[in-house]
N, C-alpha and C. Protein backbone atom coordinates (compact mmCIF):
# COMPACT_ATOMS: atom_id res chain seq x y z
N UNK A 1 -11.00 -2.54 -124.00
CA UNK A 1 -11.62 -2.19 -122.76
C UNK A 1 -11.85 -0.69 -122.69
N UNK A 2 -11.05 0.17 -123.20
CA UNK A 2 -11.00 1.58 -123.31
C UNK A 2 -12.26 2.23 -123.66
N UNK A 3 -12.53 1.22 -124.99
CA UNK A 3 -13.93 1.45 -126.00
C UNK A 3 -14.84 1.34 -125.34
N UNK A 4 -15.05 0.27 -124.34
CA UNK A 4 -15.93 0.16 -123.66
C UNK A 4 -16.57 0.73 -122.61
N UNK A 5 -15.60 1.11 -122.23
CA UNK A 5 -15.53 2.55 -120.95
C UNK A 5 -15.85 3.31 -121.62
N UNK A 6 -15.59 4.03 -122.87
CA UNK A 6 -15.70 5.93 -122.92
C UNK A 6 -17.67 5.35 -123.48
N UNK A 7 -18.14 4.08 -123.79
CA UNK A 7 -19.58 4.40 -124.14
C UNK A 7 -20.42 4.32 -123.02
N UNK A 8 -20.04 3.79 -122.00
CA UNK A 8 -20.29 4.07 -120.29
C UNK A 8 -20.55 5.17 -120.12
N UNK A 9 -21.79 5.45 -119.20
CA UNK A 9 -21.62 6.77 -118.33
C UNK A 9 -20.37 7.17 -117.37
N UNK A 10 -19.78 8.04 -116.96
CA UNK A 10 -18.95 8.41 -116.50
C UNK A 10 -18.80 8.07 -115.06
N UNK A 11 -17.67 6.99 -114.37
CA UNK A 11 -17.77 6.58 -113.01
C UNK A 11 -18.73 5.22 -113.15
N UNK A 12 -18.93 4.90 -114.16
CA UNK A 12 -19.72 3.40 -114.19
C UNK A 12 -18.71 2.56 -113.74
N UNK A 13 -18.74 1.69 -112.61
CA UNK A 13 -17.79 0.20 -112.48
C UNK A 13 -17.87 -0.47 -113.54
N UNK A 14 -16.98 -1.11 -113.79
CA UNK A 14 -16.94 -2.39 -114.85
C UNK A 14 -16.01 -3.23 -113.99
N UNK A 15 -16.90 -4.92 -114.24
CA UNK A 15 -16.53 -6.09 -113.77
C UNK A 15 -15.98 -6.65 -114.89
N UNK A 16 -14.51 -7.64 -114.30
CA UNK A 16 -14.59 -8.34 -115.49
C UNK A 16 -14.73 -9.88 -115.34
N UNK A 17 -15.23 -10.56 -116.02
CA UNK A 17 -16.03 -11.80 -116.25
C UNK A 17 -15.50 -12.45 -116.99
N UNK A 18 -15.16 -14.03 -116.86
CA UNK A 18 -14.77 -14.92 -117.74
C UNK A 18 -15.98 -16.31 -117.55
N UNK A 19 -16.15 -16.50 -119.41
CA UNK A 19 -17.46 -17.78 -118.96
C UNK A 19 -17.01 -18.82 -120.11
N UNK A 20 -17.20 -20.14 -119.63
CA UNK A 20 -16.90 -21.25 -120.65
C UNK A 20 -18.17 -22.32 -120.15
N UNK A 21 -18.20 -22.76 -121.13
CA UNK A 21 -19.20 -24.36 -121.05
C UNK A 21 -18.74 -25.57 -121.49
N UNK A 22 -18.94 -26.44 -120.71
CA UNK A 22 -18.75 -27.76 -120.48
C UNK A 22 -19.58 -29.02 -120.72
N UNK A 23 -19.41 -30.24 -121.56
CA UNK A 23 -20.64 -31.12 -121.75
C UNK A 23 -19.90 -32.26 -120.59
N UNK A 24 -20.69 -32.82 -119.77
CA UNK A 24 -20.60 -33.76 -119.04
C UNK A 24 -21.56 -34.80 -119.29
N UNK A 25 -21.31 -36.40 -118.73
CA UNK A 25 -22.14 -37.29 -118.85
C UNK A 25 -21.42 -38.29 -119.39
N UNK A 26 -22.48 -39.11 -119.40
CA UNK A 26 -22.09 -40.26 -120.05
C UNK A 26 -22.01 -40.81 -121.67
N UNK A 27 -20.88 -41.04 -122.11
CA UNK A 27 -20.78 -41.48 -123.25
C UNK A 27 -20.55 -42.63 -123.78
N UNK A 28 -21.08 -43.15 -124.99
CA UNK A 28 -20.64 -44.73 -124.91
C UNK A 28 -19.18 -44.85 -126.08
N UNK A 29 -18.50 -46.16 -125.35
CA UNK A 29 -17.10 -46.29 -125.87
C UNK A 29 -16.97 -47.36 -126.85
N UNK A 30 -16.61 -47.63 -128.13
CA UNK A 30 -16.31 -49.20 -128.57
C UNK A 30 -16.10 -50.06 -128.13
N UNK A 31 -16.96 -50.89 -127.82
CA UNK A 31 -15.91 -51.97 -127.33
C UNK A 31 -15.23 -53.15 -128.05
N UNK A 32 -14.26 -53.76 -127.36
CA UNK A 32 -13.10 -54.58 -128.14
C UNK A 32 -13.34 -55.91 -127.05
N UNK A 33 -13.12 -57.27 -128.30
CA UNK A 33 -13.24 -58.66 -127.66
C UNK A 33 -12.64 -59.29 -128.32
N UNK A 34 -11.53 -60.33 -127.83
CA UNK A 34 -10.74 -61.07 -128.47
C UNK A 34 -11.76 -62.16 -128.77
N UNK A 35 -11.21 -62.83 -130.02
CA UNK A 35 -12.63 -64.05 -130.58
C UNK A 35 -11.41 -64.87 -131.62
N UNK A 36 -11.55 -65.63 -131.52
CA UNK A 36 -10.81 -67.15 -132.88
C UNK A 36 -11.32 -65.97 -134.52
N UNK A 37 -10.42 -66.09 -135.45
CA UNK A 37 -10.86 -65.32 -136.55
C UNK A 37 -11.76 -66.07 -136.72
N UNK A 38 -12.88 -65.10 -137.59
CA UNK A 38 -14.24 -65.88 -138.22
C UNK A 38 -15.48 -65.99 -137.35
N UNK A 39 -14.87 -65.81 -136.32
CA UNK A 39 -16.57 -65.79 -135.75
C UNK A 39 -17.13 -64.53 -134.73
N UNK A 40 -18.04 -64.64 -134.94
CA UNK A 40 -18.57 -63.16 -134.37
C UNK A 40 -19.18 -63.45 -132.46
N UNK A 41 -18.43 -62.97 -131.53
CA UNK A 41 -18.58 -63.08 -130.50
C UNK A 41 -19.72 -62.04 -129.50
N UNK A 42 -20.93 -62.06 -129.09
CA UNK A 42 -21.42 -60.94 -128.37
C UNK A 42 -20.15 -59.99 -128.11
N UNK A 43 -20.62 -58.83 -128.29
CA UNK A 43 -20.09 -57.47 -126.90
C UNK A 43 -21.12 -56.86 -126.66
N UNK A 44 -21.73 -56.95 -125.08
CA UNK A 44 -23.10 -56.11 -124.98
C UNK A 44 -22.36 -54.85 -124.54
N UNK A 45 -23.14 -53.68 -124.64
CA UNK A 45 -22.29 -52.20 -123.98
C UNK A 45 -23.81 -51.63 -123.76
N UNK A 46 -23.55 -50.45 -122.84
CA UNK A 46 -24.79 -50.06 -122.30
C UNK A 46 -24.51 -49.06 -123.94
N UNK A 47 -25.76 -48.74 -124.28
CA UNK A 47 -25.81 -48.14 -125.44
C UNK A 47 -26.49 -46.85 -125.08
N UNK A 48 -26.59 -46.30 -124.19
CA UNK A 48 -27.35 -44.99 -123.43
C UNK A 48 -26.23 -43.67 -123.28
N UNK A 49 -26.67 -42.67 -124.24
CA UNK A 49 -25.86 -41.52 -123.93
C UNK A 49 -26.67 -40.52 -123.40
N UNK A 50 -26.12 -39.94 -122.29
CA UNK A 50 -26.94 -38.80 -121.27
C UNK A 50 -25.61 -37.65 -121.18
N UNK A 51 -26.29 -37.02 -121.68
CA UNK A 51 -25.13 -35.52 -120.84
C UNK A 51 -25.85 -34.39 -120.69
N UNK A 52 -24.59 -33.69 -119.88
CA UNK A 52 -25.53 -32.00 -119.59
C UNK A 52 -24.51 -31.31 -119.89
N UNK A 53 -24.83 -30.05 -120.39
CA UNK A 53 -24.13 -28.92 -120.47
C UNK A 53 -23.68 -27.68 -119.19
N UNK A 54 -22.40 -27.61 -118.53
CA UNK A 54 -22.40 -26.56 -117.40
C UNK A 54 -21.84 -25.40 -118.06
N UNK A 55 -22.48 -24.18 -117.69
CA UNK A 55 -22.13 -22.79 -118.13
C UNK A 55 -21.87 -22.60 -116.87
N UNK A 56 -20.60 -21.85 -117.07
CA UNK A 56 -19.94 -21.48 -116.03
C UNK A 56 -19.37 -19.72 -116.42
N UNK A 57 -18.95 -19.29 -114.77
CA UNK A 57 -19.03 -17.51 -115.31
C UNK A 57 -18.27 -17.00 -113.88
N UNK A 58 -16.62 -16.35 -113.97
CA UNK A 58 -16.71 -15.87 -113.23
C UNK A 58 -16.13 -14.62 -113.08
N UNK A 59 -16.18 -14.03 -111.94
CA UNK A 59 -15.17 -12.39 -112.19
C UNK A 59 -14.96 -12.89 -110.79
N UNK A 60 -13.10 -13.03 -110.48
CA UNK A 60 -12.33 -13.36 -109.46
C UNK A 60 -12.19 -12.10 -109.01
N UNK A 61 -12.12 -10.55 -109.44
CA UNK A 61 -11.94 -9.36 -108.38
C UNK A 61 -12.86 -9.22 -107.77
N UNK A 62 -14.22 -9.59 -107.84
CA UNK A 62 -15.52 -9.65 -107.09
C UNK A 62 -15.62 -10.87 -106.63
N UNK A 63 -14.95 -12.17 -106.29
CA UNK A 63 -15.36 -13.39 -105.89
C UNK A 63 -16.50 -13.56 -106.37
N UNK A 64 -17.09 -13.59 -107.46
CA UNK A 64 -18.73 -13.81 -107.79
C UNK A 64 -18.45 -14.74 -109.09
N UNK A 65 -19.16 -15.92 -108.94
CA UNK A 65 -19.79 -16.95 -109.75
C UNK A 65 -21.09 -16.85 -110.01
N UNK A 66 -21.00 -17.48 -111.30
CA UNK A 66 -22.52 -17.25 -112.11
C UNK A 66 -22.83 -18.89 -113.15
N UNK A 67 -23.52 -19.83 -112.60
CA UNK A 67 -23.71 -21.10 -113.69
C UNK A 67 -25.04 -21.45 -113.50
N UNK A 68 -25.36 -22.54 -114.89
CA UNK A 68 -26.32 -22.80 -114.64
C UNK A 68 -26.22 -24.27 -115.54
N UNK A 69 -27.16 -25.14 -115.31
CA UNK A 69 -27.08 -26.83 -115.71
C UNK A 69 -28.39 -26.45 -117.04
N UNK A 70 -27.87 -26.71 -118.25
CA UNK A 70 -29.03 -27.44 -119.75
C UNK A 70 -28.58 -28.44 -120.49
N UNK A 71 -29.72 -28.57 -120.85
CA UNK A 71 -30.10 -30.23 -121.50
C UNK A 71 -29.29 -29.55 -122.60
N UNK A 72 -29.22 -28.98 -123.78
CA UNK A 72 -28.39 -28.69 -124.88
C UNK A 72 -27.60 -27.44 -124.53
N UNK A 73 -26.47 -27.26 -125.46
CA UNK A 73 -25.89 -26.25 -125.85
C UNK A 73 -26.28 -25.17 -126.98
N UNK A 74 -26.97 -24.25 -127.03
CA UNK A 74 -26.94 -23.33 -128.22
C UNK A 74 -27.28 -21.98 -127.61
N UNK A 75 -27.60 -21.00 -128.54
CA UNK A 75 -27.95 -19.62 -128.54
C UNK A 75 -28.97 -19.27 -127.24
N UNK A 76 -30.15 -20.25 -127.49
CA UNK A 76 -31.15 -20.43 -126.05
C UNK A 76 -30.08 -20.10 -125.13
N UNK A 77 -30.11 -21.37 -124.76
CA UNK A 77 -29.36 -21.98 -123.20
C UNK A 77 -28.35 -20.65 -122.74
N UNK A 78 -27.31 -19.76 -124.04
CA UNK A 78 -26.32 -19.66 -124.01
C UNK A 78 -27.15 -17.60 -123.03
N UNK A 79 -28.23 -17.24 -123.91
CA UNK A 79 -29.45 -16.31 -123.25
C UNK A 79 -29.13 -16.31 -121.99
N UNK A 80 -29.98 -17.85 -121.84
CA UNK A 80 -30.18 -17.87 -120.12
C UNK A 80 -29.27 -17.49 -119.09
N UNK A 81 -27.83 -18.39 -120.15
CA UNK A 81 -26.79 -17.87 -118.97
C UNK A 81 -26.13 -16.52 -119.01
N UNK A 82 -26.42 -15.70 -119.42
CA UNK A 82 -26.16 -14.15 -119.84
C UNK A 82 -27.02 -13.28 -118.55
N UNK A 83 -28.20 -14.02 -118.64
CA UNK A 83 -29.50 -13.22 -117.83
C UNK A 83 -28.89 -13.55 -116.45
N UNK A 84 -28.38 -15.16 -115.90
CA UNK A 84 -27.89 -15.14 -115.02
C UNK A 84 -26.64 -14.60 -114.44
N UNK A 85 -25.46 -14.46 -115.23
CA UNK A 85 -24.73 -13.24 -114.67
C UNK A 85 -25.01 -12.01 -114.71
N UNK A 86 -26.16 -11.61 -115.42
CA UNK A 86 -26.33 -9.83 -115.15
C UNK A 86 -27.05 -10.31 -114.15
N UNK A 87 -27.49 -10.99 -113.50
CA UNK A 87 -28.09 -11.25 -112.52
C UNK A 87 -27.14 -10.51 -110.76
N UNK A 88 -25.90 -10.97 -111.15
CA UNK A 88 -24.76 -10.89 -110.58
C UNK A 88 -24.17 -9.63 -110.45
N UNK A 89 -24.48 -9.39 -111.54
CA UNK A 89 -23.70 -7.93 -111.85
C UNK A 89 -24.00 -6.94 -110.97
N UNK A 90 -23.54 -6.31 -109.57
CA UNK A 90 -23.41 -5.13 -108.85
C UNK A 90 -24.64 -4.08 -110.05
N UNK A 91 -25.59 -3.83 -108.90
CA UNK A 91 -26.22 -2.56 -109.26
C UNK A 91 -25.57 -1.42 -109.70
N UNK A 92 -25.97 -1.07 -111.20
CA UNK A 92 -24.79 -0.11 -111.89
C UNK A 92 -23.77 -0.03 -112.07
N UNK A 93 -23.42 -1.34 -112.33
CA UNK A 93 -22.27 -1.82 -112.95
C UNK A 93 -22.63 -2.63 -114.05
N UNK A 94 -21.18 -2.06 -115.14
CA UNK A 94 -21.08 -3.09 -116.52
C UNK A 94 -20.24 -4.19 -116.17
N UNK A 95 -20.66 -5.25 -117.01
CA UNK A 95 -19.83 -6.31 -116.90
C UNK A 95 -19.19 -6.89 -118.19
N UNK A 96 -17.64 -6.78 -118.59
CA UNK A 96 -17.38 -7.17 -119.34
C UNK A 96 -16.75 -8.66 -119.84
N UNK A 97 -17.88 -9.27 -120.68
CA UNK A 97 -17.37 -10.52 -120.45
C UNK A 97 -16.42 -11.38 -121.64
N UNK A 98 -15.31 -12.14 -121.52
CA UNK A 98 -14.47 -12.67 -121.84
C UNK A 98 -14.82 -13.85 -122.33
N UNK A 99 -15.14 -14.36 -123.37
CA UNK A 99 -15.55 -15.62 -124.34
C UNK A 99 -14.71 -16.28 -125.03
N UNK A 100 -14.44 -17.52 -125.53
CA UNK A 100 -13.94 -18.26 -126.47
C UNK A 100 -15.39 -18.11 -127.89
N UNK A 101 -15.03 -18.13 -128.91
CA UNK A 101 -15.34 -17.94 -130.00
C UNK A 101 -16.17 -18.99 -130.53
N UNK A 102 -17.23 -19.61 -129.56
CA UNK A 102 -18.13 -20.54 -130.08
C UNK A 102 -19.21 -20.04 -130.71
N UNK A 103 -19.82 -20.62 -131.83
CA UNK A 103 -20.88 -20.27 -132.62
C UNK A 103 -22.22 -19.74 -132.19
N UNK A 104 -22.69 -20.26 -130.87
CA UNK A 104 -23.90 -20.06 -130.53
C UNK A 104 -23.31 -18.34 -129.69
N UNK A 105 -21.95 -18.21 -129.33
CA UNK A 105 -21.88 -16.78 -128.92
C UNK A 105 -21.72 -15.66 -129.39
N UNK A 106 -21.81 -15.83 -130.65
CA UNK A 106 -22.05 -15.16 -131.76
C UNK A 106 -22.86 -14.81 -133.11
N UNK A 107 -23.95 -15.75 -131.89
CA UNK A 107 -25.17 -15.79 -132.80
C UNK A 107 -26.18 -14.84 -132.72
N UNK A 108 -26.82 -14.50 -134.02
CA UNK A 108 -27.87 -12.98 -134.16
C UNK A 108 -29.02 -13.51 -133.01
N UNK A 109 -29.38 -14.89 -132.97
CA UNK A 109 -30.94 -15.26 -131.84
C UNK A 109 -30.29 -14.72 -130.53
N UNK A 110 -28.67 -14.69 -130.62
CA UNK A 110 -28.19 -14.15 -128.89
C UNK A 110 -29.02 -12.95 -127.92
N UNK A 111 -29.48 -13.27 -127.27
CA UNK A 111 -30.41 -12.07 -126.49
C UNK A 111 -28.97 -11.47 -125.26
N UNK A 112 -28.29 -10.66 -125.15
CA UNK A 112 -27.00 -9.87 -124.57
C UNK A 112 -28.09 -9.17 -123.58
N UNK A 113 -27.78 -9.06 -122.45
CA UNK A 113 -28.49 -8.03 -121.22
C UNK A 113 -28.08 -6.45 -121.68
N UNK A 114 -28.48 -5.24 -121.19
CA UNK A 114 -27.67 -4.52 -120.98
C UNK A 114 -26.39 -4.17 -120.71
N UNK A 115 -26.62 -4.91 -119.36
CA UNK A 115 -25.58 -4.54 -118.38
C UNK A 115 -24.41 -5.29 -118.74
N UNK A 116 -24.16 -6.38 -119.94
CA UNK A 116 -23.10 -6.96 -120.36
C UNK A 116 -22.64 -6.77 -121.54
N UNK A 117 -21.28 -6.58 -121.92
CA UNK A 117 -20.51 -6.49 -122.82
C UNK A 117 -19.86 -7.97 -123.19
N UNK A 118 -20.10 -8.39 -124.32
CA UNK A 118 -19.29 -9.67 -124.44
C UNK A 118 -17.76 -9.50 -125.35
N UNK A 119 -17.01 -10.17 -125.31
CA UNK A 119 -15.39 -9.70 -125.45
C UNK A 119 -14.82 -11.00 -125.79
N UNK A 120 -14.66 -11.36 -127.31
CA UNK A 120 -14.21 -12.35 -127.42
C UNK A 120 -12.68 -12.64 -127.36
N UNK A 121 -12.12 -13.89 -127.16
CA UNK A 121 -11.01 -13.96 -126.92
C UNK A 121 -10.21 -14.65 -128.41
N UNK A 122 -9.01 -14.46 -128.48
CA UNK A 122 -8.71 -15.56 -129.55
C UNK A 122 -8.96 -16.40 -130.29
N UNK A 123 -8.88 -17.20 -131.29
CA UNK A 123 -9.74 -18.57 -131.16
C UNK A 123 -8.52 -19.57 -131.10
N UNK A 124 -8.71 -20.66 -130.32
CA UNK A 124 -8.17 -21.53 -129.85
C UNK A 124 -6.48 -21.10 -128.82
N UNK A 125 -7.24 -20.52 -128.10
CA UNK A 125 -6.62 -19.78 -126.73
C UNK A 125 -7.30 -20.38 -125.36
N UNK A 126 -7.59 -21.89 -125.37
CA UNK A 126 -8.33 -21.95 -124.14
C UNK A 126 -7.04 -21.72 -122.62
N UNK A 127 -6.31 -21.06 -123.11
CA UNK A 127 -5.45 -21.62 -121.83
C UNK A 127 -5.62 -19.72 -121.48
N UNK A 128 -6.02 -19.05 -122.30
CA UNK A 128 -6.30 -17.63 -121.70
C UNK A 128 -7.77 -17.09 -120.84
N UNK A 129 -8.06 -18.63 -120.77
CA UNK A 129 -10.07 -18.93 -120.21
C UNK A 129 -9.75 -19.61 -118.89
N UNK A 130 -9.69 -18.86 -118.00
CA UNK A 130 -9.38 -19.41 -116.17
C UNK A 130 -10.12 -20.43 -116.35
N UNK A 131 -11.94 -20.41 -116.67
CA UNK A 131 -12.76 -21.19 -116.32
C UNK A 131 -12.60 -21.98 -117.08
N UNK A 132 -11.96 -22.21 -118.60
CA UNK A 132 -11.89 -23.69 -119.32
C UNK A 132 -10.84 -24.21 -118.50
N UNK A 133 -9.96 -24.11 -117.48
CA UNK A 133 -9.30 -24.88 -115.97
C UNK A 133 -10.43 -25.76 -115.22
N UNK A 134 -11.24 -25.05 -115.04
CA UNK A 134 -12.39 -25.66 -114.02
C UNK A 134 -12.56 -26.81 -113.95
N UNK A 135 -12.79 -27.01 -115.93
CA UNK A 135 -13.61 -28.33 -116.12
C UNK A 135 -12.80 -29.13 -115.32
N UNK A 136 -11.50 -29.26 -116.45
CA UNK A 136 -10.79 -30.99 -115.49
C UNK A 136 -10.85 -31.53 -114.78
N UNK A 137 -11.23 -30.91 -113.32
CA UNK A 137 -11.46 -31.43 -112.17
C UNK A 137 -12.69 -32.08 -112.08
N UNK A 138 -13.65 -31.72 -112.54
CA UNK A 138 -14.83 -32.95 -112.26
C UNK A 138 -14.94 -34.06 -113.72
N UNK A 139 -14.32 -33.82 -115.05
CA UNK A 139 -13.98 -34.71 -115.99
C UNK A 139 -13.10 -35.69 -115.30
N UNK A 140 -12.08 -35.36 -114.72
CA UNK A 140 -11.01 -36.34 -113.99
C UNK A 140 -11.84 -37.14 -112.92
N UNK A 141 -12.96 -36.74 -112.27
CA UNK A 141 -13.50 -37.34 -111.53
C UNK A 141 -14.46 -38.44 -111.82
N UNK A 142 -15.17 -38.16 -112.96
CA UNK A 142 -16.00 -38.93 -114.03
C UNK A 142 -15.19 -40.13 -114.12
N UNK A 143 -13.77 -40.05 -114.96
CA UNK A 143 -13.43 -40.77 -115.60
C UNK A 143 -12.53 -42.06 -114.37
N UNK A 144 -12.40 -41.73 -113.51
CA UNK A 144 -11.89 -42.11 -112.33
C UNK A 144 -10.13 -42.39 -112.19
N UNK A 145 -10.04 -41.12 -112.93
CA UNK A 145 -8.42 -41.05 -112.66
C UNK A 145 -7.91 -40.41 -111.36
């Protein structure tokens, strides 16, 4: 964070930001049917998989959230949601943001705003990602536990 500050102009705010993404939807499951050995019994299953991807983004010392809903996950999508928290970002202010170590966030097509610094975290540290918390609550709701 230090590093990041002294390449700042002097008295620049810096926010700090945590963002994770989420695939939701529907998935299809195996299904299982008891049958006499030897013979082959129907199992119809809906065979339709639909999901969406939620990017999610937040900095809790500013109460400010930043998401947005895409059809895929990659480098694109991952743009868009960059543009939408500098969107966020206090006029003349940096925002430094806090990542898990997925491929598309570390990809050269990545288009980074100015006004954001990205800051990766560990890899396989989701419990140091507030927002990988988020998900569960609407996965738990999906699944109807």
């Amino acid at each position: 964070m230090t590093q990041i500050k002294r390449r700042l102009p002097r008295g620049t705010p810096v926010e700090l930001w945590w963002q994770d993404e989420a695939r939701v939807g529907q998935q299809t499951k195996l299904t299982r049917r008891w049958a006499r050995r030897g013979t082959r019994p129907s199992a119809p299953k809906d065979q339709r998989r639909s999901s969406a991807w939620l990017f999610g983004a937040i900095c809790p010392a500013e109460g400010k959230a930043a998401g947005i809903v895409m059809p895929r996950c990659n480098s694109e999508a991952m743009s868009m949601h960059l543009e939408e928290i500098a969107f966020h970002v206090a006029p003349g202010a940096h925002a430094v943001l806090l990542l898990d170590q997925a491929g598309w966030h570390g990809s050269a097509e990545l288009v980074v705003p100015p006004n954001i610094t990205l800051m990766p975290l560990p890899p396989r540290c989701p419990e140091l990602n507030p927002v990988n918390a988020r998900w569960y609550e609407p996965r738990r709701r999906r699944r109807g536990a």
